[in-house]
Protein backbone atom coordinates (compact mmCIF):
# COMPACT_ATOMS: atom_id res chain seq x y z
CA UNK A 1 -64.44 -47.00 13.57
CA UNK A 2 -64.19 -44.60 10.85
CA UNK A 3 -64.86 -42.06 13.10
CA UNK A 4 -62.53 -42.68 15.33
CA UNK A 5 -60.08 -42.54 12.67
CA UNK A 6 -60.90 -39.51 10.88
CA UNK A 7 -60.95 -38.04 14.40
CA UNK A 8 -57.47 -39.44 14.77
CA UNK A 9 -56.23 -37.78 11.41
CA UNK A 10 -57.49 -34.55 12.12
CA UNK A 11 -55.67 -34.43 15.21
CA UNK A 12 -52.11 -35.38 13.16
CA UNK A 13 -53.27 -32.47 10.71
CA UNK A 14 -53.09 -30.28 13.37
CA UNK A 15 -50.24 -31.75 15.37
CA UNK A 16 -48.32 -31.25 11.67
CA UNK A 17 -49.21 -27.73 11.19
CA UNK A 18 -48.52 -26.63 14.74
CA UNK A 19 -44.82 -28.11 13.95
CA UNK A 20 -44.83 -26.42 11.09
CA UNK A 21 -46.21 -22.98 11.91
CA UNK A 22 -43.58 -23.23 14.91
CA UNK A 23 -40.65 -23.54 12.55
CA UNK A 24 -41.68 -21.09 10.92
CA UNK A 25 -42.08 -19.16 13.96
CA UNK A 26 -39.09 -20.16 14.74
CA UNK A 27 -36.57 -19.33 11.70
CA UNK A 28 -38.51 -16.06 11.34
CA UNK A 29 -37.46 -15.37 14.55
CA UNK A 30 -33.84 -16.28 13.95
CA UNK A 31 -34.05 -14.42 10.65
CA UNK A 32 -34.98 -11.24 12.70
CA UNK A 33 -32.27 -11.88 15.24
CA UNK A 34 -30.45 -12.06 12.26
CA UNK A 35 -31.13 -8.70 11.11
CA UNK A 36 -30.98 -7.16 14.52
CA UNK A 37 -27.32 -8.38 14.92
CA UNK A 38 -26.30 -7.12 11.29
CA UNK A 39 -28.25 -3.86 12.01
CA UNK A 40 -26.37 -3.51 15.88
CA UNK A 41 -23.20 -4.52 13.93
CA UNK A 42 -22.49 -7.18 15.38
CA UNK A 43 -21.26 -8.99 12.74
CA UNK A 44 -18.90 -11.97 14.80
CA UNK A 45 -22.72 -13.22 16.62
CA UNK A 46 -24.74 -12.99 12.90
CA UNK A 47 -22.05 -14.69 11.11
CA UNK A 48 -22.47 -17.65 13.88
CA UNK A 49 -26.28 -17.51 13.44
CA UNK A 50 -26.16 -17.09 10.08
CA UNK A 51 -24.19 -20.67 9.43
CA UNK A 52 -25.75 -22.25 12.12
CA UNK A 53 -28.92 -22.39 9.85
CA UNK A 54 -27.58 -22.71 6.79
CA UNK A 55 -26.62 -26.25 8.48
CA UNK A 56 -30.45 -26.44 9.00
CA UNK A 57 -32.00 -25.11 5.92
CA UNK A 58 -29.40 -23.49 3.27
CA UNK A 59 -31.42 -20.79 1.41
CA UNK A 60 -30.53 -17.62 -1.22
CA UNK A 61 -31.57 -15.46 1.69
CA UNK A 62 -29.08 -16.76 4.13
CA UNK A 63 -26.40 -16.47 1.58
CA UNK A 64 -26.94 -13.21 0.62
CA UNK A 65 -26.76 -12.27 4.54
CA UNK A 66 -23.68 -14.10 4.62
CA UNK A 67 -22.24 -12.16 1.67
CA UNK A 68 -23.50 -8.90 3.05
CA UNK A 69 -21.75 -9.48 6.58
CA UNK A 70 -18.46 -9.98 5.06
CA UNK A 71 -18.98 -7.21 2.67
CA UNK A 72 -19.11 -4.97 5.74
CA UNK A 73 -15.98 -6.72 7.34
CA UNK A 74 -14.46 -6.09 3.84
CA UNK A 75 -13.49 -9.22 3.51
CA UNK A 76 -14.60 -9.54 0.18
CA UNK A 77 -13.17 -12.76 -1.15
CA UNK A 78 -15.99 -14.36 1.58
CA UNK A 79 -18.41 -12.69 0.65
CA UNK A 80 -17.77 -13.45 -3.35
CA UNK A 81 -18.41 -17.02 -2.37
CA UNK A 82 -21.75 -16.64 -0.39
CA UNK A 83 -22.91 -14.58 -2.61
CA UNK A 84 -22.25 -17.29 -6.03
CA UNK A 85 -24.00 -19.79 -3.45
CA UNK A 86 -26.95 -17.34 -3.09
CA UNK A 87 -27.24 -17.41 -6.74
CA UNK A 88 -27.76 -20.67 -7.21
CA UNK A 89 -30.80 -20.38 -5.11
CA UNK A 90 -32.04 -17.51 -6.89
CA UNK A 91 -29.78 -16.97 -10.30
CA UNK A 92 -31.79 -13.98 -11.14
CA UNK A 93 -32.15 -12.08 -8.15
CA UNK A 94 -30.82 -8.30 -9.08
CA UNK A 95 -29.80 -7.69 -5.40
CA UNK A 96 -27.42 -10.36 -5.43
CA UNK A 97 -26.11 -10.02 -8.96
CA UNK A 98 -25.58 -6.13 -7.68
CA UNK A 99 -23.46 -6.87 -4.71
CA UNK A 100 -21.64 -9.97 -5.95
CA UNK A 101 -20.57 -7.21 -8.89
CA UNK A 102 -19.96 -4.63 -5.74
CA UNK A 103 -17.34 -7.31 -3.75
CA UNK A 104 -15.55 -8.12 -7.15
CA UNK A 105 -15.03 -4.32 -7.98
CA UNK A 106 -13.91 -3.88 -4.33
CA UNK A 107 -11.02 -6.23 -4.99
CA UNK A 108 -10.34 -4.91 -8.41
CA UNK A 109 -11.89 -7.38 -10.40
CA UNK A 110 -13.93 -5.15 -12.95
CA UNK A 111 -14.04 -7.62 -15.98
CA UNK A 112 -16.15 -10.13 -13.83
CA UNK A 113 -17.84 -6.93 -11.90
CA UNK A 114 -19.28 -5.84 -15.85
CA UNK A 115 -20.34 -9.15 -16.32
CA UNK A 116 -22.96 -9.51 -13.07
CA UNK A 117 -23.84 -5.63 -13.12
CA UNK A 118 -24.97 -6.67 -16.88
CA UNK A 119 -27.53 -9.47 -15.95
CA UNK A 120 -29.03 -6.87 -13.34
CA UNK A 121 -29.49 -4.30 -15.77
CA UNK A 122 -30.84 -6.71 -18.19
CA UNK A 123 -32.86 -7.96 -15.57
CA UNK A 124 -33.83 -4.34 -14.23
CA UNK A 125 -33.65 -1.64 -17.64
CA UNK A 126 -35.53 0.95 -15.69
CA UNK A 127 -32.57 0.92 -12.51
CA UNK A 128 -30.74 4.00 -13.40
CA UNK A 129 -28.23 3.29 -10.24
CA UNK A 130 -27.45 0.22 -11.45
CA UNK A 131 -26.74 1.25 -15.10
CA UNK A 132 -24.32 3.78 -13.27
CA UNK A 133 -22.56 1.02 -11.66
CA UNK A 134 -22.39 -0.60 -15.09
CA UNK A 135 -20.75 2.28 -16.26
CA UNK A 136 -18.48 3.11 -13.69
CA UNK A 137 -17.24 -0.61 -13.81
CA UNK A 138 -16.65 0.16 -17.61
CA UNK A 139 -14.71 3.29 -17.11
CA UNK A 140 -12.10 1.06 -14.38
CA UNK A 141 -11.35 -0.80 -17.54
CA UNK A 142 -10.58 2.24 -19.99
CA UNK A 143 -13.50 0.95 -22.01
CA UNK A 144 -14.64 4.57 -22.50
CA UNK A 145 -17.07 4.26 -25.36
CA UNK A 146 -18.58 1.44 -23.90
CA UNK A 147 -19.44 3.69 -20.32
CA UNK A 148 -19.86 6.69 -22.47
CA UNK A 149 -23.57 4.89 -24.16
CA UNK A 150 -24.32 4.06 -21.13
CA UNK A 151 -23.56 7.04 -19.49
CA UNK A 152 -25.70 9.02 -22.30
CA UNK A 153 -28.80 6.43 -22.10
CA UNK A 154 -29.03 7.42 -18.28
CA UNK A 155 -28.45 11.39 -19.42
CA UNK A 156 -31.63 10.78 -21.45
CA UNK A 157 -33.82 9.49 -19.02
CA UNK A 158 -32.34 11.52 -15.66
CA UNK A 159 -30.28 14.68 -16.51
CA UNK A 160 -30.52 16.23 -12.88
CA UNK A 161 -28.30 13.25 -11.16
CA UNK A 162 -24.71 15.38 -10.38
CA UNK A 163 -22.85 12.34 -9.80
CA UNK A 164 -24.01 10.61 -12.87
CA UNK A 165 -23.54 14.02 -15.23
CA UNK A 166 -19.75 13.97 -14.15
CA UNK A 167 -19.24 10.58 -15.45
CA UNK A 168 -20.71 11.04 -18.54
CA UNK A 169 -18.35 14.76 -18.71
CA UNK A 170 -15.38 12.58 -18.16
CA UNK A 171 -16.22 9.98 -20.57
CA UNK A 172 -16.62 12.73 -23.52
CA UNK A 173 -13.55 14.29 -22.78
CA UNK A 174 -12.17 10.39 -22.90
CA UNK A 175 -13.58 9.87 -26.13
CA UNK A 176 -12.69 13.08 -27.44
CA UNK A 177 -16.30 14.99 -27.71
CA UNK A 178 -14.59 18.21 -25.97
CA UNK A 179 -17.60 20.76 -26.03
CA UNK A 180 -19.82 18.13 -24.62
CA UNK A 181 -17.21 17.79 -22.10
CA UNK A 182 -17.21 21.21 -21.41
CA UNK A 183 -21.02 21.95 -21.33
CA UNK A 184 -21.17 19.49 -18.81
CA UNK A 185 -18.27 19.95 -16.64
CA UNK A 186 -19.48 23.75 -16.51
CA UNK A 187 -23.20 22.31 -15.20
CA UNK A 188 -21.33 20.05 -12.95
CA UNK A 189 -20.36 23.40 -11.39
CA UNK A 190 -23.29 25.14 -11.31
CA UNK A 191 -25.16 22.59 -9.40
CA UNK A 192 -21.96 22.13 -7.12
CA UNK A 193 -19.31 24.75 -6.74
CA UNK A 194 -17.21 22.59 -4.43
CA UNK A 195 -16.38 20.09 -6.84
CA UNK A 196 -12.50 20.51 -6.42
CA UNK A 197 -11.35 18.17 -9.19
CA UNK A 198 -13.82 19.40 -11.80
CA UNK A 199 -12.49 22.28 -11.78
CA UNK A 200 -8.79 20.94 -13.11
CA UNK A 201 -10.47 18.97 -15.79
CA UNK A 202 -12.67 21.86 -16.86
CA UNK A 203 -9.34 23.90 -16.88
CA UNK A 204 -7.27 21.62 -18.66
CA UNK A 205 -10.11 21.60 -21.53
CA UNK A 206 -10.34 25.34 -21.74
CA UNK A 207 -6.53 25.12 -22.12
CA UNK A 208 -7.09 22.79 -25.33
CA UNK A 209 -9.80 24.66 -26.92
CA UNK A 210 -7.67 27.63 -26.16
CA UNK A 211 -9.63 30.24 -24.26
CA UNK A 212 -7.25 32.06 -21.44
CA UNK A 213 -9.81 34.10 -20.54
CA UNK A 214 -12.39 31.16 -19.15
CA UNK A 215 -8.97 29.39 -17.35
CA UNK A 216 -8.03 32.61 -15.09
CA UNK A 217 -11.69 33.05 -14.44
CA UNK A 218 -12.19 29.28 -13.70
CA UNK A 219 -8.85 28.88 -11.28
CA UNK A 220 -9.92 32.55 -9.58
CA UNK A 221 -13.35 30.93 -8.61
CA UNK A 222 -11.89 27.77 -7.49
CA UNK A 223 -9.66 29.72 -5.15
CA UNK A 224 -12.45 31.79 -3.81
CA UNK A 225 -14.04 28.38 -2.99
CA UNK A 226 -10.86 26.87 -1.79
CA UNK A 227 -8.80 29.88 -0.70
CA UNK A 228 -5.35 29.06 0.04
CA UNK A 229 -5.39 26.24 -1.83
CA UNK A 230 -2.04 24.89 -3.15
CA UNK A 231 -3.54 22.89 -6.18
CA UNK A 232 -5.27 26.25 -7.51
CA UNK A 233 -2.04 27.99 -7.03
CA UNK A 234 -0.22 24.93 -9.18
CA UNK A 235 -2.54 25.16 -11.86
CA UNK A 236 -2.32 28.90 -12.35
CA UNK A 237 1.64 28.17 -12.45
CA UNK A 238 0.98 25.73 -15.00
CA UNK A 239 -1.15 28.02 -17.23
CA UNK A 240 0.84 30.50 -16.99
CA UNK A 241 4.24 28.86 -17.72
CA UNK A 242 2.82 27.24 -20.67
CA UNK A 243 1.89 30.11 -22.65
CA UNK A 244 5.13 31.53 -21.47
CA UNK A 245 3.99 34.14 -19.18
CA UNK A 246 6.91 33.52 -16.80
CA UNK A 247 6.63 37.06 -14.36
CA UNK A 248 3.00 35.90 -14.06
CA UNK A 249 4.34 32.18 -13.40
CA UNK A 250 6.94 32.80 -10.94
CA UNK A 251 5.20 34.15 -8.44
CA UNK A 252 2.35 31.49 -8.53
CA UNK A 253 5.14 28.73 -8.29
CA UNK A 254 5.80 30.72 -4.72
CA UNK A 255 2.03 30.51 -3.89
CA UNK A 256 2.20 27.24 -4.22
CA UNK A 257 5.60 26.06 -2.24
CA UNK A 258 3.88 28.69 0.64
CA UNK A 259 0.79 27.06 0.33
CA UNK A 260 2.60 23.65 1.29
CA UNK A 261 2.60 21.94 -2.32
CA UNK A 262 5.42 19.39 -2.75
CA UNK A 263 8.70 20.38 -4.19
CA UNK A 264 9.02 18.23 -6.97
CA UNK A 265 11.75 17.71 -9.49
CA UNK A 266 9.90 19.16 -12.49
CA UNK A 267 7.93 21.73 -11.07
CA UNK A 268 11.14 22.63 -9.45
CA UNK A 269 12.37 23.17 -12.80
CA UNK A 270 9.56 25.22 -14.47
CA UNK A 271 9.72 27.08 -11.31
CA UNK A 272 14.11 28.02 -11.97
CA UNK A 273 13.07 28.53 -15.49
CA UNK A 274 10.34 30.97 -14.65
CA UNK A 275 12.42 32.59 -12.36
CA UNK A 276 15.53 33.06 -15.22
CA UNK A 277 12.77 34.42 -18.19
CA UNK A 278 11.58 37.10 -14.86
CA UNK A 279 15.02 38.30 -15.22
CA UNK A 280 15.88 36.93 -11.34
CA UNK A 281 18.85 34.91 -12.18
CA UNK A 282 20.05 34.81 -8.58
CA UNK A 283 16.95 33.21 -7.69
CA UNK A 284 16.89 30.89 -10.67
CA UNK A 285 20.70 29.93 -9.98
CA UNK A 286 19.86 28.82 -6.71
CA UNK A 287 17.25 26.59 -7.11
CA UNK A 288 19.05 25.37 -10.29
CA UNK A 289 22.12 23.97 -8.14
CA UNK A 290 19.69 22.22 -5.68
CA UNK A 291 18.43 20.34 -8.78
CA UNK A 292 21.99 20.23 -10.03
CA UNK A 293 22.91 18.02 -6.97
CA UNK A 294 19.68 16.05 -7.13
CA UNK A 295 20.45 14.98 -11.05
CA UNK A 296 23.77 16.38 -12.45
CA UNK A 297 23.39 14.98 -15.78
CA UNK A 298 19.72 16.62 -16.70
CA UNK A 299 20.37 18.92 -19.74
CA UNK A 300 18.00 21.15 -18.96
CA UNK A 301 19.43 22.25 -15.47
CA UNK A 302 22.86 22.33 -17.43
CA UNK A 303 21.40 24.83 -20.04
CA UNK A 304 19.95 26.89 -17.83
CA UNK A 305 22.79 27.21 -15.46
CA UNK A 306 25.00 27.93 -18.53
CA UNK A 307 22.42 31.05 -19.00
CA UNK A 308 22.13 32.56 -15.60
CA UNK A 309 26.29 32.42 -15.42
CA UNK A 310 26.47 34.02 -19.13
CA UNK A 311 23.98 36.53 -17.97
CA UNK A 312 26.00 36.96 -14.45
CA UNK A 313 29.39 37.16 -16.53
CA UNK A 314 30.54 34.04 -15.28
CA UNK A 315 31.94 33.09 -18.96
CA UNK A 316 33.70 30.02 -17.59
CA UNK A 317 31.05 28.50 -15.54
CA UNK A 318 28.68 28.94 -18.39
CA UNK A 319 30.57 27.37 -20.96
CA UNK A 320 31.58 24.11 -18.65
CA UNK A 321 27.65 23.83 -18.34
CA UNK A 322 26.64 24.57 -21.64
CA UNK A 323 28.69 21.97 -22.85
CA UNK A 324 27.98 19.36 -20.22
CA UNK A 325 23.80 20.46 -21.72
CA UNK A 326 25.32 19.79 -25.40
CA UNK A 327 26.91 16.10 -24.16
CA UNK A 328 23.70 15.23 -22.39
CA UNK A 329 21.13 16.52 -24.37
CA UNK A 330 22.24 13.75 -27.59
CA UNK A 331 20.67 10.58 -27.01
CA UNK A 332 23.62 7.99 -27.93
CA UNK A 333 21.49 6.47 -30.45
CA UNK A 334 20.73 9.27 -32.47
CA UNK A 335 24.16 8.74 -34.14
CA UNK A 336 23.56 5.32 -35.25
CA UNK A 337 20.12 6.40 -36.48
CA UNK A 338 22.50 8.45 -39.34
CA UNK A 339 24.87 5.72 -39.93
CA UNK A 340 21.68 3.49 -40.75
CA UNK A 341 20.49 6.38 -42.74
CA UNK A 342 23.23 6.88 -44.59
CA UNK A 343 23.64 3.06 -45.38
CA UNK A 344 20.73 3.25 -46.73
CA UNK A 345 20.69 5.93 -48.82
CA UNK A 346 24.12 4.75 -50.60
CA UNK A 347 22.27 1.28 -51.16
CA UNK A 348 19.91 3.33 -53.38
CA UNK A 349 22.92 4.94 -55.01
CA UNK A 350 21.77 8.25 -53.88
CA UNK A 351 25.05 9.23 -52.52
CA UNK A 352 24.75 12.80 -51.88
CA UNK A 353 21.89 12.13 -48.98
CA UNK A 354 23.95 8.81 -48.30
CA UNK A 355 27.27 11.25 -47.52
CA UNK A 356 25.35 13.61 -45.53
CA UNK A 357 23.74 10.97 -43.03
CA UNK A 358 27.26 9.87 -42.17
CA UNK A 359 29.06 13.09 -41.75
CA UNK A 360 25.81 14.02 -39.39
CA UNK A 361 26.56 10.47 -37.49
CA UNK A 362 30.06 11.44 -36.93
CA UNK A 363 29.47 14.99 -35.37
CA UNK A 364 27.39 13.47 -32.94
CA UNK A 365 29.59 10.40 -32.27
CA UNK A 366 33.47 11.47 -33.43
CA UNK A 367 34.17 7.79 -31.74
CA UNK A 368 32.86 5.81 -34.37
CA UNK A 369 35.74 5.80 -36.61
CA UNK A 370 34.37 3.47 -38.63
CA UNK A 371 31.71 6.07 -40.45
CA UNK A 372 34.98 8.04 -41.75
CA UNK A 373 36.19 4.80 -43.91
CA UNK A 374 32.28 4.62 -44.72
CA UNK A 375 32.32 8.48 -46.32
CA UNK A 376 36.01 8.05 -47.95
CA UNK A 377 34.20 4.63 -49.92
CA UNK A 378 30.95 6.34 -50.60
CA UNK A 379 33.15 9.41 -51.87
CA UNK A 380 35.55 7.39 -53.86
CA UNK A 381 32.58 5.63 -55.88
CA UNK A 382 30.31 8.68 -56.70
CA UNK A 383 33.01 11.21 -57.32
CA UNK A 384 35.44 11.64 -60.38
CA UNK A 385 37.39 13.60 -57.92
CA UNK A 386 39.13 11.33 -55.65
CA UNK A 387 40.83 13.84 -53.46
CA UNK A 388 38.02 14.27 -51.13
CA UNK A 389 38.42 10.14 -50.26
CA UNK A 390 41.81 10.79 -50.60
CA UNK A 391 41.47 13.28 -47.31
CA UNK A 392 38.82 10.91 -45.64
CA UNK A 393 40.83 7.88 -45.91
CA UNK A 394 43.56 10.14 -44.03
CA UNK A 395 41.68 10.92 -41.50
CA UNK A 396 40.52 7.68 -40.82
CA UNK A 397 43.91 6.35 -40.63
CA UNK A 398 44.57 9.35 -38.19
CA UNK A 399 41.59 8.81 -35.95
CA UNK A 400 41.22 5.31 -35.91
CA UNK A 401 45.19 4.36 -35.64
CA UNK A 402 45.74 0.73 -35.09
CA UNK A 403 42.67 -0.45 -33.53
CA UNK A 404 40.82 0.43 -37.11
CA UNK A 405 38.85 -2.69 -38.67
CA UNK A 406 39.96 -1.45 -42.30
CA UNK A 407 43.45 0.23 -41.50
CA UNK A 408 44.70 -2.20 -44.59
CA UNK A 409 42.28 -1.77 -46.87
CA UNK A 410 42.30 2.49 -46.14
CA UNK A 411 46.02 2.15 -46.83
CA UNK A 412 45.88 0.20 -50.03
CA UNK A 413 43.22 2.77 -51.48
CA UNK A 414 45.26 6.06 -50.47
CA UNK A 415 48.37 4.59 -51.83
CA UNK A 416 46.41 3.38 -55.11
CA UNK A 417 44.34 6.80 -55.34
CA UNK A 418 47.71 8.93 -54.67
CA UNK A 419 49.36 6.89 -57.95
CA UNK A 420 46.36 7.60 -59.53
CA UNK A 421 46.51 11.72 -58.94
CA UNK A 422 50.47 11.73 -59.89
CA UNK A 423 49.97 10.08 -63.40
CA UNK A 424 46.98 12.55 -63.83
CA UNK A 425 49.04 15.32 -63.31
């Protein structure tokens, strides 16, 4: 009897573990069919496959090819999900806190992205890749000191990685360490030469620290790498315009509007302006009235019209501009600014200062009657002599006429502060 039993259990043993070992078989080779359809691409047939035994047998691994599917179909919001349910299979897995923080960057979500590509670092301190992301992540949210100490503990450990010097150059310009910047933008160079954009930032720092001679040099071996290049040719202008060098300037503006570079407003501008200081007033002129159409109110187009007419002889044109440059080039607020001013300084009693405000105010705004009554009071009470109220009350009367807020009272004082100057006399 007992025989025949044990007999009997071995044989359910074995019946078990031949089910077993065949599931296995089995989801192995589903898992593998799996990875052959991600590998081919085809990502419609794994996605099917893939949730067809997650119905069966849900697991992190699953998941994660879920997330990685969608990933590659870029449609990240999918992915974001499968990969939270991988984690809660396997919260500590580093690949799956790296490319949940990889989908949420891809949609712009960086605060949450810093958060997951900090529990794989913590998990993973050695991953210098991973630190990068970190800091990368960091740099998307203008948290520059933050990505800059993480920038410089990779540095330590790994200073031959290109991609992961240039952060850390662009993070010390960011947090205002300039000659680090600049020892590292220059090695950024060395090691690759056809780094286009490293060599504006490099050029923009020699401009700061002031060195001419390392900017031309810089810009004339970016254009031997790049020859033709519009952006070198842009730059140069730039340089050059800015440390007023305009003969040097205007022709580089040319190189670049050859080269193809956009004709924009402003460089437009510093192109005419160029062009006026090269003594080429025709050629400033003209591109002055295509900018003149484009905004007829800038000052600066007005100004420097007004000075290629003067120097042309065209004494009418340049004094209709140059005053159009003069209406434009006072912000309307400035004149309240003074009358505030002013105020203030007579509510300190320092009258002199508080007089000087408001006849400022007025020259920039003669429409504000109002400031004339304000001098011809702040006169009257400071001065023994009353004539000089005497005159502003006058002219407030004059200027403001009827639509004056203190024609009565102005009237009352001049005819009081006349009586006053007869019995003195």
């Amino acid at each position: 009897m007992w025989k025949w039993y044990n007999i009997k259990s071995m044989k359910t043993r074995k019946h078990l573990l031949f089910i077993f070992t065949l599931c296995f078989s089995l989801n192995s080779f589903s898992q593998d069919k799996i990875d052959l359809l991600i590998l081919n691409k085809n990502y419609e047939e794994a996605l099917l496959q893939i949730n067809s035994q997650i119905e069966i047998n849900p697991s992190a691994k699953l998941y994660f090819k879920k997330g990685i599917v969608n990933q590659s179909l870029q449609n990240y919001q999918e992915a974001i999900f499968a990969f939270s349910k991988a984690q809660q299979y396997d919260p500590k897995n580093v690949e799956i806190l790296n490319e949940m923080a990889e989908s949420l960057s891809a949609i712009g979500n960086y605060h949450d992205a810093v958060n997951y590509f900090q529990q794989a670092v913590q998990l993973e301190p050695s991953n210098l890749s991973l630190a990068a992301k970190l800091g990368r992540s960091l740099i998307n949210l203008k948290q520059y000191k933050s990505a800059f100490d993480v920038f410089s503990a990779i540095y330590k450990k790994d200073s031959t990685n290109l991609y992961w010097n240039k952060q850390l150059a662009f993070c010390s310009f960011r947090t205002a360490k300039k000659v680090q910047a600049i020892h590292l933008y220059e090695k950024v160079l060395e090691q690759n030469p056809r780094d286009y954009s490293t060599y504006f930032n490099l050029s923009r720092l020699y401009s700061r620290k002031k060195e001419p001679e390392k900017i031309v040099n810089l810009l004339e071996n970016g254009l031997n790498e790049f020859p033709g290049d519009a952006g070198f040719y842009l730059e140069f202008a730039n340089y050059y315009f800015g440390s007023k060098q305009y003969d040097l300037a205007m022709p580089e503006f040319e190189n670049y509007f050859s080269a193809g570079g956009d004709s924009l407003f402003k460089t437009n501008l510093n192109y005419a302006i160029s062009c006026y200081f090269a003594k080429d007033e025709t050629k400033a002129l003209k591109v002055l009235s295509s900018l003149y159409h484009l905004s007829p109110n800038d000052p600066f187009v007005l100004f420097y019209m007004s000075l290629c007419n003067k120097k042309m002889v065209n004494y009418e044109l340049a004094e209709s501009f140059m005053e159009g440059a003069i209406d434009m080039s006072i912000p309307e607020y400035l004149s309240e600014m003074y009358h505030h001013l002013g105020q203030i300084h007579g509510q300190q009693r320092e009258f002199v200062e508080s007089i000087a405000a408001l006849v400022k105010s007025n020259e920039l705004n003669p429409t504000n009657h109002e400031v004339l009554f304000e001098i011809a009071t702040t006169y009257e009470e400071y001065n023994s002599n009353k004539t000089l109220a005497l005159n502003y009350y006058l002219i407030y009367l004059k200027e403001a006429g009827e639509s004056g807020k203190n024609t009565n009272y102005a009237l009352d004082r001049i005819t009081k502060i006349k009586e006053d100057l007869f019995f003195e006399e």
